[in-house]
C-alpha atoms as a PDB file:
ATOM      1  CA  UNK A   1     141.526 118.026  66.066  1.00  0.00           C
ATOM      2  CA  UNK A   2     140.137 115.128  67.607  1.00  0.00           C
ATOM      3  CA  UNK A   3     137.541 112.962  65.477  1.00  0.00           C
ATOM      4  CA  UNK A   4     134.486 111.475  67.311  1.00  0.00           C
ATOM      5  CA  UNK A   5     133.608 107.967  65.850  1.00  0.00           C
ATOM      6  CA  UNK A   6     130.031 107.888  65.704  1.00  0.00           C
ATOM      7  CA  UNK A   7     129.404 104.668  64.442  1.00  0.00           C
ATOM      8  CA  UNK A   8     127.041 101.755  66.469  1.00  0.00           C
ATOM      9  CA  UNK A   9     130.425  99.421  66.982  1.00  0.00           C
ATOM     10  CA  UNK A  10     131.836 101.914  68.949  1.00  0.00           C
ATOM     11  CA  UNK A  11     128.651 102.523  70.815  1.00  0.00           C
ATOM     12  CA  UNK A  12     128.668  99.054  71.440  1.00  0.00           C
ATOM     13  CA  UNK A  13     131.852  99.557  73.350  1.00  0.00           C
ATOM     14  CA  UNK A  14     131.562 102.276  75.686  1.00  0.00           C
ATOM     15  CA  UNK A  15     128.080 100.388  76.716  1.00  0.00           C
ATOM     16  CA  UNK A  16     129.947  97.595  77.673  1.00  0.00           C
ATOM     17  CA  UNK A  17     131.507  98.613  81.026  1.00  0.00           C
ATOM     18  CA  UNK A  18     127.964  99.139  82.249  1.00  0.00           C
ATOM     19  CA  UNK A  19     126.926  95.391  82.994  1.00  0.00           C
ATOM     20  CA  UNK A  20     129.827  94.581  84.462  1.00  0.00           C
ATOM     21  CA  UNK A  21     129.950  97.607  86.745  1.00  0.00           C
ATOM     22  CA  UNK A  22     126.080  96.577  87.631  1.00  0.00           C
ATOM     23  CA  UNK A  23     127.217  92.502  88.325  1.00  0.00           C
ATOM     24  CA  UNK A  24     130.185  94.333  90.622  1.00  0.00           C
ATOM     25  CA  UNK A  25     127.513  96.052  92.118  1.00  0.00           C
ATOM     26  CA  UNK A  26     125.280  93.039  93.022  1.00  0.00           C
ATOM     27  CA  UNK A  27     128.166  91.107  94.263  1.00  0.00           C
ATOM     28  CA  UNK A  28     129.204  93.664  96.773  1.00  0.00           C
ATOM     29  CA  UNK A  29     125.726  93.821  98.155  1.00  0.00           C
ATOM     30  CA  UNK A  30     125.168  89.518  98.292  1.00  0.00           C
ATOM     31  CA  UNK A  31     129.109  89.930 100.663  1.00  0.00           C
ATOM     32  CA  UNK A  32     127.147  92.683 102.487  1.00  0.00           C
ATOM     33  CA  UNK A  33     124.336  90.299 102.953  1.00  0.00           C
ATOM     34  CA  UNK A  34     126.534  87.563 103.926  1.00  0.00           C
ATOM     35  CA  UNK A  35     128.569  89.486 106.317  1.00  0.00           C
ATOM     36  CA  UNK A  36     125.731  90.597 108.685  1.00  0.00           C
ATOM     37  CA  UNK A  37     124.009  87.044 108.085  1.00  0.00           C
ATOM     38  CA  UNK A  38     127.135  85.496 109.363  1.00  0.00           C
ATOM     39  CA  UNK A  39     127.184  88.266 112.528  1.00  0.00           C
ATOM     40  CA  UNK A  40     123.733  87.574 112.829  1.00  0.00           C
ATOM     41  CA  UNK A  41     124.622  83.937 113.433  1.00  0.00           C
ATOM     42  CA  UNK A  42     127.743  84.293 115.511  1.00  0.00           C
ATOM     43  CA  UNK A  43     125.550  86.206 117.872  1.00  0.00           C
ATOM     44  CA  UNK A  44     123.101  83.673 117.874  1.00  0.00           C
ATOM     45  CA  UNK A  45     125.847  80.881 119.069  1.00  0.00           C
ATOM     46  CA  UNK A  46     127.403  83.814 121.838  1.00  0.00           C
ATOM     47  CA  UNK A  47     124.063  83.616 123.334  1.00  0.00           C
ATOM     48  CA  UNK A  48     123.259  80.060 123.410  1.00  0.00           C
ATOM     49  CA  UNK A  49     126.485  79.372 124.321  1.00  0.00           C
ATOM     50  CA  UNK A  50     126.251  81.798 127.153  1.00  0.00           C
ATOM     51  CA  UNK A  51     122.775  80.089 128.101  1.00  0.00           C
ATOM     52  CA  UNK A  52     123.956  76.573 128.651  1.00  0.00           C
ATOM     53  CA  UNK A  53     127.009  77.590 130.494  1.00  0.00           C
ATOM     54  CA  UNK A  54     124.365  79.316 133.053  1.00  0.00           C
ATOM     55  CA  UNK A  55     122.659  75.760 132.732  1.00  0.00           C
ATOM     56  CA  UNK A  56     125.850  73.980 133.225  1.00  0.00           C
ATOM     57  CA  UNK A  57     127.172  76.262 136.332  1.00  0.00           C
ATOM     58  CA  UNK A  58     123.722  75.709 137.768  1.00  0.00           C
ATOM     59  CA  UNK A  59     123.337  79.335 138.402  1.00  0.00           C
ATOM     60  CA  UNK A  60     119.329  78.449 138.733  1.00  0.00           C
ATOM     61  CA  UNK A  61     117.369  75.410 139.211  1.00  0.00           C
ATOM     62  CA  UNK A  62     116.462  73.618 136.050  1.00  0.00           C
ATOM     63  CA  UNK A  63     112.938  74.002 136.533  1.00  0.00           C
ATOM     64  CA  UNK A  64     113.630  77.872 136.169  1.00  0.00           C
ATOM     65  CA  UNK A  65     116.239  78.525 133.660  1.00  0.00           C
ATOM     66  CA  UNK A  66     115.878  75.162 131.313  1.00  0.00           C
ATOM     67  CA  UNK A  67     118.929  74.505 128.986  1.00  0.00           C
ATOM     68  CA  UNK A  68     118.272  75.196 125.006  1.00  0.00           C
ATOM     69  CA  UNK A  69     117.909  71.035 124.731  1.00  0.00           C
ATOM     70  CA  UNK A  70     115.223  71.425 126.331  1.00  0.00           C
ATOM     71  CA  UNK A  71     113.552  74.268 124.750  1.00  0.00           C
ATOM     72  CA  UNK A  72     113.957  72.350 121.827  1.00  0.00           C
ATOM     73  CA  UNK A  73     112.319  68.937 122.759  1.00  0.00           C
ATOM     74  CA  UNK A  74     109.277  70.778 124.362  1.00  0.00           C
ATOM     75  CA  UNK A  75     109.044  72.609 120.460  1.00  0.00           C
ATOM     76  CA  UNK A  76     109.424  69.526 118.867  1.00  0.00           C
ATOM     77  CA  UNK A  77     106.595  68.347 121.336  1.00  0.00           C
ATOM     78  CA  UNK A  78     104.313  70.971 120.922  1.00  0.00           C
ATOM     79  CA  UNK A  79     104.690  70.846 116.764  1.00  0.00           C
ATOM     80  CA  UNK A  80     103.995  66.870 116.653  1.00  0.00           C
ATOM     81  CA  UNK A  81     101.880  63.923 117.926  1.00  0.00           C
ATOM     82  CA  UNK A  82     103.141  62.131 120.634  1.00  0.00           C
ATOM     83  CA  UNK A  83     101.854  59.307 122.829  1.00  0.00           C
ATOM     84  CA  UNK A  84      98.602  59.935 121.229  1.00  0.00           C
ATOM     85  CA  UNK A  85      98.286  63.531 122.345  1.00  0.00           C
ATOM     86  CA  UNK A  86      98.451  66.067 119.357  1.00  0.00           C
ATOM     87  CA  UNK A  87     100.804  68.615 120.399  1.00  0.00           C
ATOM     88  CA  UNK A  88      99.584  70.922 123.432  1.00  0.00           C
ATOM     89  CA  UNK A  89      96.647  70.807 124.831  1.00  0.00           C
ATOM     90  CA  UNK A  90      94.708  68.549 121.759  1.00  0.00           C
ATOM     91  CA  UNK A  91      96.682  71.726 119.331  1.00  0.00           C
ATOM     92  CA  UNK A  92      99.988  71.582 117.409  1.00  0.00           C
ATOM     93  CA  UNK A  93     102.185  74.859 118.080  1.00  0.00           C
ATOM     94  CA  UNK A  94     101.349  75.841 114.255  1.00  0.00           C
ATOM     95  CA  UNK A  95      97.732  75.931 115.068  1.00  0.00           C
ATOM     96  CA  UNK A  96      97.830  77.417 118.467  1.00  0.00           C
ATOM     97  CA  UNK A  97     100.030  80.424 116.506  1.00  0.00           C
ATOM     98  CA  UNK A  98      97.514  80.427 113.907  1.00  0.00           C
ATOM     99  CA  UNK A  99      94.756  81.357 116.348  1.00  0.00           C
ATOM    100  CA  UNK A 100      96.668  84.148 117.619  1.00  0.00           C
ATOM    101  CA  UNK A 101      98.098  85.417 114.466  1.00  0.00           C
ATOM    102  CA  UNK A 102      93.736  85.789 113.417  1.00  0.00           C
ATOM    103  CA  UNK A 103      93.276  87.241 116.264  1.00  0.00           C
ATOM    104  CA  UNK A 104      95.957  89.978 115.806  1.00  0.00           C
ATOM    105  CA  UNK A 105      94.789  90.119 112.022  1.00  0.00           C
ATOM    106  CA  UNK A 106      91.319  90.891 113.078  1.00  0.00           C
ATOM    107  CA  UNK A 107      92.234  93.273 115.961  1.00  0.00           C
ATOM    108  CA  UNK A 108      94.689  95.312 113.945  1.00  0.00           C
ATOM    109  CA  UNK A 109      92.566  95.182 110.737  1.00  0.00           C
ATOM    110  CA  UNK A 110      89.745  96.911 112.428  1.00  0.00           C
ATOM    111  CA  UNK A 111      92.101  99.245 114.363  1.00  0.00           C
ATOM    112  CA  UNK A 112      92.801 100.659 111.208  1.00  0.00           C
ATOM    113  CA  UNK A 113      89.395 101.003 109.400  1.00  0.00           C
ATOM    114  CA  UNK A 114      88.444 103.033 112.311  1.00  0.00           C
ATOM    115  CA  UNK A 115      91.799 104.758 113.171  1.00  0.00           C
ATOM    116  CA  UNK A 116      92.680 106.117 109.857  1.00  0.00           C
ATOM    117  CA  UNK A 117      89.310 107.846 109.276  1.00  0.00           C
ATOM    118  CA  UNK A 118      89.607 109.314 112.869  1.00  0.00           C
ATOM    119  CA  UNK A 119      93.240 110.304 112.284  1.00  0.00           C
ATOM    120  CA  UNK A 120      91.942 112.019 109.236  1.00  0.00           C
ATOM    121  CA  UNK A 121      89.427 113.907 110.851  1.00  0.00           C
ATOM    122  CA  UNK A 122      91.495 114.855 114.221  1.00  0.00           C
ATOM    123  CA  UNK A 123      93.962 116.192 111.620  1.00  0.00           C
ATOM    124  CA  UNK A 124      92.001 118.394 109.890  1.00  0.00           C
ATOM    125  CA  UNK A 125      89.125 119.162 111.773  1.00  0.00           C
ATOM    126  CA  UNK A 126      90.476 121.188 114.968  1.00  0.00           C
ATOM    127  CA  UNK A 127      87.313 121.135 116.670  1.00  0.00           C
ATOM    128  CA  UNK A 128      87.819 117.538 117.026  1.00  0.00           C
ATOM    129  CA  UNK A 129      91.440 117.014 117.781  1.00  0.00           C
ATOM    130  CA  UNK A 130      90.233 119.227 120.902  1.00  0.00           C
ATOM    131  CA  UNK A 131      87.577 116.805 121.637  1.00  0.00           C
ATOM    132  CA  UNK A 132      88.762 113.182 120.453  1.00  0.00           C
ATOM    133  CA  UNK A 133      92.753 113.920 120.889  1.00  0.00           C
ATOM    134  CA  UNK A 134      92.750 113.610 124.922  1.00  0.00           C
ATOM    135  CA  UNK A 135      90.657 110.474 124.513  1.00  0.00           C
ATOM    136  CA  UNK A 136      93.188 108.523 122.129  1.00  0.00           C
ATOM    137  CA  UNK A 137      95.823 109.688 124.627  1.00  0.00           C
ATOM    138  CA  UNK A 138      93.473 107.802 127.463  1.00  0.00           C
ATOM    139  CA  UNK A 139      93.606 104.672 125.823  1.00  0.00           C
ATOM    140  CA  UNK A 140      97.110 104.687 124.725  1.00  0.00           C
ATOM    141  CA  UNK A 141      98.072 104.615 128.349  1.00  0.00           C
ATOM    142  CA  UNK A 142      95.694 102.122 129.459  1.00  0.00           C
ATOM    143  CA  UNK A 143      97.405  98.952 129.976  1.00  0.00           C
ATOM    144  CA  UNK A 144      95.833  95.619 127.945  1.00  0.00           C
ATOM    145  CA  UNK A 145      95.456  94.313 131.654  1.00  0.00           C
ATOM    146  CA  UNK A 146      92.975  97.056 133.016  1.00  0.00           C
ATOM    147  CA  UNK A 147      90.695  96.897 130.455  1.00  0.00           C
ATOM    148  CA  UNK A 148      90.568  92.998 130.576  1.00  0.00           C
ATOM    149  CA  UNK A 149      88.481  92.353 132.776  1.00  0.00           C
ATOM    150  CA  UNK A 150      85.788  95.157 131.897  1.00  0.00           C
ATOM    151  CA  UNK A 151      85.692  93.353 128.532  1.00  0.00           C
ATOM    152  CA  UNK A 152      85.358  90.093 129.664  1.00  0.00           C
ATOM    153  CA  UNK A 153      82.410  91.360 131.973  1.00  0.00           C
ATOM    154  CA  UNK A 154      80.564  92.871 128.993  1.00  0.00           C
ATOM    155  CA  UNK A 155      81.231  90.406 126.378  1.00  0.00           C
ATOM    156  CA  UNK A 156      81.870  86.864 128.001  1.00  0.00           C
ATOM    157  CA  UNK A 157      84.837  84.785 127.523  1.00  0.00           C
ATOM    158  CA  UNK A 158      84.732  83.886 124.068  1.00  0.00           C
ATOM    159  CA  UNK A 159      86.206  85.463 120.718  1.00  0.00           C
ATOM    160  CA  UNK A 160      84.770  88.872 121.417  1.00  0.00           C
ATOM    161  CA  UNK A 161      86.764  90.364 124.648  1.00  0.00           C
ATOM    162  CA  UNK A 162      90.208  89.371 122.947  1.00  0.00           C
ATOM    163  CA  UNK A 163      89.100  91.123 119.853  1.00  0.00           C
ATOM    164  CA  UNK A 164      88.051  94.029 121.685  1.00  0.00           C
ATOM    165  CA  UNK A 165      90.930  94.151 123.606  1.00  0.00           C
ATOM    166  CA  UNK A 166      93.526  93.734 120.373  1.00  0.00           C
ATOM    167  CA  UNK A 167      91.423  97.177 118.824  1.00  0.00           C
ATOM    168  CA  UNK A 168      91.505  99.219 121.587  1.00  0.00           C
ATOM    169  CA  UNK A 169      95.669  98.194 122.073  1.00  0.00           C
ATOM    170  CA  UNK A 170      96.290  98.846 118.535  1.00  0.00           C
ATOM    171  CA  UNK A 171      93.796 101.974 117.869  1.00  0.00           C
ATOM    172  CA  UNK A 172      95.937 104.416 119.748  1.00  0.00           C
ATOM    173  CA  UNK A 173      99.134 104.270 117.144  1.00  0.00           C
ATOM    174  CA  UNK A 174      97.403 103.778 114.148  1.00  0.00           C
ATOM    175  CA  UNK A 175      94.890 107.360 115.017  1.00  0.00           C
ATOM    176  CA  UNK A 176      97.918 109.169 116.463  1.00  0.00           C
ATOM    177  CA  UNK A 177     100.392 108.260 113.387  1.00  0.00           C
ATOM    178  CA  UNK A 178      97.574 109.034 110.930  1.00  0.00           C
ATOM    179  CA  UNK A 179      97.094 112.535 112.993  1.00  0.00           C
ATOM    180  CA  UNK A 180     100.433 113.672 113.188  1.00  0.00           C
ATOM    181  CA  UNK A 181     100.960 112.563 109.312  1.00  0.00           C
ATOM    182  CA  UNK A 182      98.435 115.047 107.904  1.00  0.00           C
ATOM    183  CA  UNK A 183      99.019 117.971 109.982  1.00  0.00           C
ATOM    184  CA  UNK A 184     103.198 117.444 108.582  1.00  0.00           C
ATOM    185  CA  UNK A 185     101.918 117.583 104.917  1.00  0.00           C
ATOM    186  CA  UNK A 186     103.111 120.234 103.007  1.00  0.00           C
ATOM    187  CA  UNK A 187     101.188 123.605 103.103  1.00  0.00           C
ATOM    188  CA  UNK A 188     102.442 124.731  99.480  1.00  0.00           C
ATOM    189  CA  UNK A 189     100.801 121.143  98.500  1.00  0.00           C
ATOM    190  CA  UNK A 190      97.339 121.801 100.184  1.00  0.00           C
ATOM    191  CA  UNK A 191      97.434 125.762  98.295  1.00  0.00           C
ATOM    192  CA  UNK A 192      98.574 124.225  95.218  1.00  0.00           C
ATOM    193  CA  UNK A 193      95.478 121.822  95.249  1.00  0.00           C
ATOM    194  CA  UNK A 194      92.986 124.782  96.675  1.00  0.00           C
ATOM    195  CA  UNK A 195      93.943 127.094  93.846  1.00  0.00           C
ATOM    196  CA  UNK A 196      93.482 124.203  91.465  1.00  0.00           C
ATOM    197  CA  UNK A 197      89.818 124.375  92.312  1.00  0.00           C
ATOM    198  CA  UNK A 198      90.054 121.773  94.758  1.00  0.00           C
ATOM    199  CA  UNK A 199      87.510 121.177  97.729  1.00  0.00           C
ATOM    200  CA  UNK A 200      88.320 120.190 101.168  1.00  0.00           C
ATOM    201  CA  UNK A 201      87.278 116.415 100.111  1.00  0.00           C
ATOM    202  CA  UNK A 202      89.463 116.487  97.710  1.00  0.00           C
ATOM    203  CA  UNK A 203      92.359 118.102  99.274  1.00  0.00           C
ATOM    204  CA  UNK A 204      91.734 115.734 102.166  1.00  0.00           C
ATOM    205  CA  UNK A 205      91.696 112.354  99.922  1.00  0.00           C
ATOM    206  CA  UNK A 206      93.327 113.234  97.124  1.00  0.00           C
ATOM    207  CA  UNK A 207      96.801 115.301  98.634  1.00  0.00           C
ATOM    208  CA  UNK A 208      96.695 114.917 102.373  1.00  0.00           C
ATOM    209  CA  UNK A 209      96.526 110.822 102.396  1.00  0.00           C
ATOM    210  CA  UNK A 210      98.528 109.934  99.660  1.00  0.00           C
ATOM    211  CA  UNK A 211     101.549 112.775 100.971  1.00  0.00           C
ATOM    212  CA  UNK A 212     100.665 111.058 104.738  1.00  0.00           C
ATOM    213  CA  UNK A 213     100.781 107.485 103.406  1.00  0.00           C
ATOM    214  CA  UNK A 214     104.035 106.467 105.034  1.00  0.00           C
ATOM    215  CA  UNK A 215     103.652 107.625 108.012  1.00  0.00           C
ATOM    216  CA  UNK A 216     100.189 105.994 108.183  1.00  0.00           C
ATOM    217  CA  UNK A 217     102.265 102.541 107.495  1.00  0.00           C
ATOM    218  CA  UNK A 218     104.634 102.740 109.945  1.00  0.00           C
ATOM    219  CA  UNK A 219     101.767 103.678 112.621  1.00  0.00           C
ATOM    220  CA  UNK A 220      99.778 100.751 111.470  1.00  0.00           C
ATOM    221  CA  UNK A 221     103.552  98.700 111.422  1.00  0.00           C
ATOM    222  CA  UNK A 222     103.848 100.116 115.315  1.00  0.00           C
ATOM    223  CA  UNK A 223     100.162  98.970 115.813  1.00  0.00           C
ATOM    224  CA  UNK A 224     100.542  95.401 114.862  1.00  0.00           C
ATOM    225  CA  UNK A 225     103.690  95.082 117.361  1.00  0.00           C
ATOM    226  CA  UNK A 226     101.415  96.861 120.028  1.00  0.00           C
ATOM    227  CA  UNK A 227      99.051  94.077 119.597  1.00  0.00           C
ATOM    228  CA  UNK A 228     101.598  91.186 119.072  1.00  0.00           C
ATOM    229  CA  UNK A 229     102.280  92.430 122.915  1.00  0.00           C
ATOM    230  CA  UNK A 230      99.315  92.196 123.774  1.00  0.00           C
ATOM    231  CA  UNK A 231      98.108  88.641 122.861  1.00  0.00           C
ATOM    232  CA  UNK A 232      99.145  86.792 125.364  1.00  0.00           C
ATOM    233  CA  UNK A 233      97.230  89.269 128.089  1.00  0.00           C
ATOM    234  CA  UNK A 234      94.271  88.376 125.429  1.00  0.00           C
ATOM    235  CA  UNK A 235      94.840  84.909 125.958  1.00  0.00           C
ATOM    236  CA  UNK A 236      94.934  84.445 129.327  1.00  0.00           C
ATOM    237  CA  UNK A 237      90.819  83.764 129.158  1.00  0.00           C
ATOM    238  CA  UNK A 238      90.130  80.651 127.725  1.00  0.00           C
ATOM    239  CA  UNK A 239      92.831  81.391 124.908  1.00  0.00           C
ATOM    240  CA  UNK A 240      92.911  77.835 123.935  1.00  0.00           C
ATOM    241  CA  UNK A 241      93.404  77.219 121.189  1.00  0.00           C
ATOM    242  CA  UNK A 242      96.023  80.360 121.115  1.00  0.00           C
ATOM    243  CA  UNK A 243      99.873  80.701 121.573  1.00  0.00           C
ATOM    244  CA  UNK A 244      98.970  82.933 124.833  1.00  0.00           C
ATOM    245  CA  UNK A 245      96.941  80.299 126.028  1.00  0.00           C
ATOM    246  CA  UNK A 246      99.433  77.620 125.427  1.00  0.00           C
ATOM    247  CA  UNK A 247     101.842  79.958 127.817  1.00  0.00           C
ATOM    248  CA  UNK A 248      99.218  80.365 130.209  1.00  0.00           C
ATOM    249  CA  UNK A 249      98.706  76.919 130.727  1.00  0.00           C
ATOM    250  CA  UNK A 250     102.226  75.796 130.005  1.00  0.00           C
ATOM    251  CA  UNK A 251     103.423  78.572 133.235  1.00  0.00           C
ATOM    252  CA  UNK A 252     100.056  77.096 135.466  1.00  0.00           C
ATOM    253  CA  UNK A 253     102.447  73.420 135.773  1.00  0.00           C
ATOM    254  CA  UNK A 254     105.780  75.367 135.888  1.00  0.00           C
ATOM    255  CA  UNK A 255     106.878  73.472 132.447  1.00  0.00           C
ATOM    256  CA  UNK A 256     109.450  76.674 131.733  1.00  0.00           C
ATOM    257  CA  UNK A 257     110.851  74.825 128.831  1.00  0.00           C
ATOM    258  CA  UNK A 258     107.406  75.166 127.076  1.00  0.00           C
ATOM    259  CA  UNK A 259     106.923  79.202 128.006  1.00  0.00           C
ATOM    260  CA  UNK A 260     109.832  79.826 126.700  1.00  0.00           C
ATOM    261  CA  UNK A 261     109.286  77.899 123.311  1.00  0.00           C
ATOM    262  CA  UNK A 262     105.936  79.580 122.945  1.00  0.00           C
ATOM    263  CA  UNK A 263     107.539  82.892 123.300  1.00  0.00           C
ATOM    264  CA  UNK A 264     110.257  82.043 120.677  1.00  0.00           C
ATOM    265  CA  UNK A 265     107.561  80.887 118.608  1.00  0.00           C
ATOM    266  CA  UNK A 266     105.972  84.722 118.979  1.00  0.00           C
ATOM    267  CA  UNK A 267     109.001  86.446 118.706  1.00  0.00           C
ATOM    268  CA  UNK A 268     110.051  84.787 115.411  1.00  0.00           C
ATOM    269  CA  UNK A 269     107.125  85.304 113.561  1.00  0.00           C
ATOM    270  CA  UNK A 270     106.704  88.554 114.487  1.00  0.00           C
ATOM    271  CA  UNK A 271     110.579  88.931 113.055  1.00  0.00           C
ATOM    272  CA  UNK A 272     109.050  87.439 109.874  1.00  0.00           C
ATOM    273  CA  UNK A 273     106.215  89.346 109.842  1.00  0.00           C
ATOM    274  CA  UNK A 274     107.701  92.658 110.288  1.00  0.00           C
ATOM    275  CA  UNK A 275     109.552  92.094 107.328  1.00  0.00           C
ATOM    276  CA  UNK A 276     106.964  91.122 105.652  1.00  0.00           C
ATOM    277  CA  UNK A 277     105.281  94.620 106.081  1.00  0.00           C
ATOM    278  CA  UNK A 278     108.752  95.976 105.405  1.00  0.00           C
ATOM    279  CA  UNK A 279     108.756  94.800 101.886  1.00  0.00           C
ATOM    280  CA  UNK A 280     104.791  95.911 101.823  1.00  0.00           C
ATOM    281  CA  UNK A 281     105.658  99.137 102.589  1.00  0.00           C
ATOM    282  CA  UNK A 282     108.321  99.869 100.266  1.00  0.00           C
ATOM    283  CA  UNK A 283     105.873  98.046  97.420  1.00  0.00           C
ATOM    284  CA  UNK A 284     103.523 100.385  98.233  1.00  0.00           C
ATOM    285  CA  UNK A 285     105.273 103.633  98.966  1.00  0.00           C
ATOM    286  CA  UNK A 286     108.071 103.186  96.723  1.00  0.00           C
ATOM    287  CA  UNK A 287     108.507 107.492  97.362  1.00  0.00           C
ATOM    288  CA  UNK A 288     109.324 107.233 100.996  1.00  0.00           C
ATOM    289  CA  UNK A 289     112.701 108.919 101.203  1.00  0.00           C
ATOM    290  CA  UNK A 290     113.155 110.308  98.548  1.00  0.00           C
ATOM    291  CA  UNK A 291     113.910 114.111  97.962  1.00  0.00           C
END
């Protein structure tokens, strides 16, 4: 018969496997990391490489297709003082992305105060879906460019038009998400809360949101790239100081070099900023995924 040693010192020594096993662990995901960091980059150099040989075989006039040099210089350009001028148009590229990145912040933000609560309601509330649903679908099709002009007749050609016209981009997703969320919760959930004692406030705030929640994010998530798209068509009425602006103005005198580095400039931060709401949502919906 085999004796089992019960004793703290030999606890002690089956434990110890564990943190090694965990440090193997982390060092297999930092190579994993490394490995599509480094593919990451040797795409990167493929397609700059592939750009300046274009430049080099003079497939296009310079003036069109400008080489990555000179994407760069008209960056560093935009981002400091030179010659006495401060960046583009009186605005460093920082600022002129600033601007924009309010704007969006501002659009989006009250996108979802009013989309969630409509969601909600077009969820739950058949009635309504019947009514309201056909009318999201309206302005999800409505290109930012049709409505422009209506809002610049209404409201001028200050802030308000390119805050209108960042809601009424970014409502569609956020209601529709929110919509199609609650319908998909559980119905043993909702019966379970009902025969709790529950009332339809409480099922509605209480089960339906909280089980919808991730969904809801990754409307609002589709919503803020909806309205990063959207921007530059915002822009394009006195938008400066804005990044859309800045392209506007930069395409008016055919400096290509400069469109192209304000639409890097866009394109990166919205890189960083979807992965910014990436680690947001999994902060906040730690669940999602989960059996």
């Amino acid at each position: 018969m085999t004796l089992v040693d019960g004793s703290p010192g030999t606890a002690a020594r089956a434990a110890a496997p564990v943190p090694a096993a965990r440090r193997s662990d982390g060092t297999r995901r930092w190579v994993r990391a490394l490995r599509w960091t480094a593919l990451r980059l040797l795409a990167l150099a493929v397609l700059l490489a592939a750009w300046q040989a274009v430049v080099a075989a003079g497939v296009w006039p310079r003036v069109l297709v400008p080489a990555p040099a000179d994407v760069w210089r008209a960056l560093v350009r935009a981002s400091t003082v030179h010659d006495g001028t401060r960046g583009v148009s009186g605005h460093l590229l920082v600022e002129h992305l600033g601007v924009s990145l309010r704007r969006i912040g501002v659009g989006t933000g009250y996108a979802v105060l009013a989309g969630v609560p409509l969601g909600l309601l077009i969820g739950t509330v058949r009635p309504l879906a019947v009514v309201l649903e056909p009318a999201v679908t309206f302005l999800r099709t409505l290109p930012p460019l049709a409505y422009l002009s209506l809002l610049v007749i209404w409201f001028g050609i200050d802030e308000a038009p390119k805050i209108w016209l960042l809601v009424i981009a970014a409502l569609p997703p956020v209601t529709a998400a929110t919509a199609a969320a609650v319908r998909g919760v559980p119905g043993d959930l909702v019966e379970a809360a009902r025969a709790l004692g529950a009332d339809p406030a409480t099922v509605l705030l209480a089960v339906r949101l909280p089980a919808a929640l991730p969904e809801i994010l990754t409307g609002v998530r589709i919503a803020v790239g909806i309205a990063y798209t959207s921007v530059v068509a915002a822009e394009t009425i006195n938008g400066v100081p804005g990044i859309g602006g800045m392209i506007r103005d930069a395409q008016r005198y055919n400096q290509t070099d400069l469109v192209i580095a304000g639409l890097l400039a866009i394109g990166l931060s919205g890189i960083v900023l979807d992965a910014l709401f990436r680690g947001a949502e999994r902060v906040a919906v730690p669940w999602r995924g989960r059996a």
